[in-house]
Protein backbone atom coordinates (compact mmCIF):
# COMPACT_ATOMS: atom_id res chain seq x y z
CA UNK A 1 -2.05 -15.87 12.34
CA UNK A 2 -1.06 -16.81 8.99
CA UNK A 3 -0.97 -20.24 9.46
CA UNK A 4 -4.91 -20.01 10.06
CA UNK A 5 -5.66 -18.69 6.56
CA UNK A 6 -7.65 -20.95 4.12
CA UNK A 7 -6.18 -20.87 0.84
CA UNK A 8 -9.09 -18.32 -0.62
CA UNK A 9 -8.50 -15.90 2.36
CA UNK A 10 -4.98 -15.78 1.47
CA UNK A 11 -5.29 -15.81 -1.86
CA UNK A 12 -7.73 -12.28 -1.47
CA UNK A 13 -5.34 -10.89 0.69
CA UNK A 14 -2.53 -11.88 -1.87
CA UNK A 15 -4.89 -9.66 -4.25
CA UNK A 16 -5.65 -6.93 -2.40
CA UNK A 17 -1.41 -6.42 -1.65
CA UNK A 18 -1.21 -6.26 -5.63
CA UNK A 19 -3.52 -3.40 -5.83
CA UNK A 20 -2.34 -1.54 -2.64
CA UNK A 21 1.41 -1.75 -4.43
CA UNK A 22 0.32 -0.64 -7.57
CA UNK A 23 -1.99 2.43 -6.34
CA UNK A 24 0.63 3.40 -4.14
CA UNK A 25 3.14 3.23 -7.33
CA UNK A 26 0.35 5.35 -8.98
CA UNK A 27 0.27 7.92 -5.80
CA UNK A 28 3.93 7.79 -6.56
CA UNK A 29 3.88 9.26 -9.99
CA UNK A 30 0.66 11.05 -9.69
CA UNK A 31 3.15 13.43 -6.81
CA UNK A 32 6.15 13.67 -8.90
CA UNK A 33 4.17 14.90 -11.48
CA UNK A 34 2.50 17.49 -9.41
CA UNK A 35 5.90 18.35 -7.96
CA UNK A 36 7.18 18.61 -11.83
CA UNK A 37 4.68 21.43 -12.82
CA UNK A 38 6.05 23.75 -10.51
CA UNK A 39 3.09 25.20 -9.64
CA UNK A 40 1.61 22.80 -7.89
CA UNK A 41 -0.86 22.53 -5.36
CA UNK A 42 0.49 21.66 -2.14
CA UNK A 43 -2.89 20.67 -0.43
CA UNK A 44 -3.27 18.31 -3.12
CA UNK A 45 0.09 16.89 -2.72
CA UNK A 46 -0.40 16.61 1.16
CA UNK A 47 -3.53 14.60 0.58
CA UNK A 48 -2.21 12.43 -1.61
CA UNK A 49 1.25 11.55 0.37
CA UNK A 50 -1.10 10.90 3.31
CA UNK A 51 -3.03 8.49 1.22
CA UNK A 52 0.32 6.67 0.21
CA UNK A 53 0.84 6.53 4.40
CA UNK A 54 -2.39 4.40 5.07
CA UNK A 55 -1.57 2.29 1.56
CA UNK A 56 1.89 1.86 2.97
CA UNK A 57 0.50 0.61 6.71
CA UNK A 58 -2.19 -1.32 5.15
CA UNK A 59 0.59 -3.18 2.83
CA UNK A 60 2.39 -3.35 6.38
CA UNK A 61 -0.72 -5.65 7.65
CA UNK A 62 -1.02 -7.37 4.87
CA UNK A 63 2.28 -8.80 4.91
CA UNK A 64 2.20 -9.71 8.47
CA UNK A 65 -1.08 -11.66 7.75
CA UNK A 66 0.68 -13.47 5.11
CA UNK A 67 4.03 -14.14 6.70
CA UNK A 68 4.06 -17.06 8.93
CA UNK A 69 5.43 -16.11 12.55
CA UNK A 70 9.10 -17.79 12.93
CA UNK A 71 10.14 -18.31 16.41
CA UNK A 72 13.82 -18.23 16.63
């Protein structure tokens, strides 16, 4: 599949795997820091761990797109 990619589609993909990684990074911190506080709202914390799940299987397609398939 990723050998059919023009050069803009995989350059927007490319993009979009930037801002996945760094909102998930964000996610990251934005939990520890909830988890920090002590009192922290674990509904909230759910939500956003769930979030980092459909970042982190997004990222997962992403990368397949971009990685050529290698037939060994």
């Amino acid at each position: 599949m990723a050998n059919k990619l023009t050069d803009d589609e995989r350059a927007a993909l490319k993009i979009e795997a930037v801002r996945l990684r760094q909102e998930h990074g964000d996610l990251d911190a934005a939990i520890d820091a909830l988890e920090l506080v002590g009192k922290s709202d674990q509904l909230q914390i759910q939500r956003l761990k769930k979030r980092k799940l459909v970042l982190r299987d997004r990222l997962a397609f992403l990368d397949d797109m971009l990685t050529p398939d290698i037939i060994a």
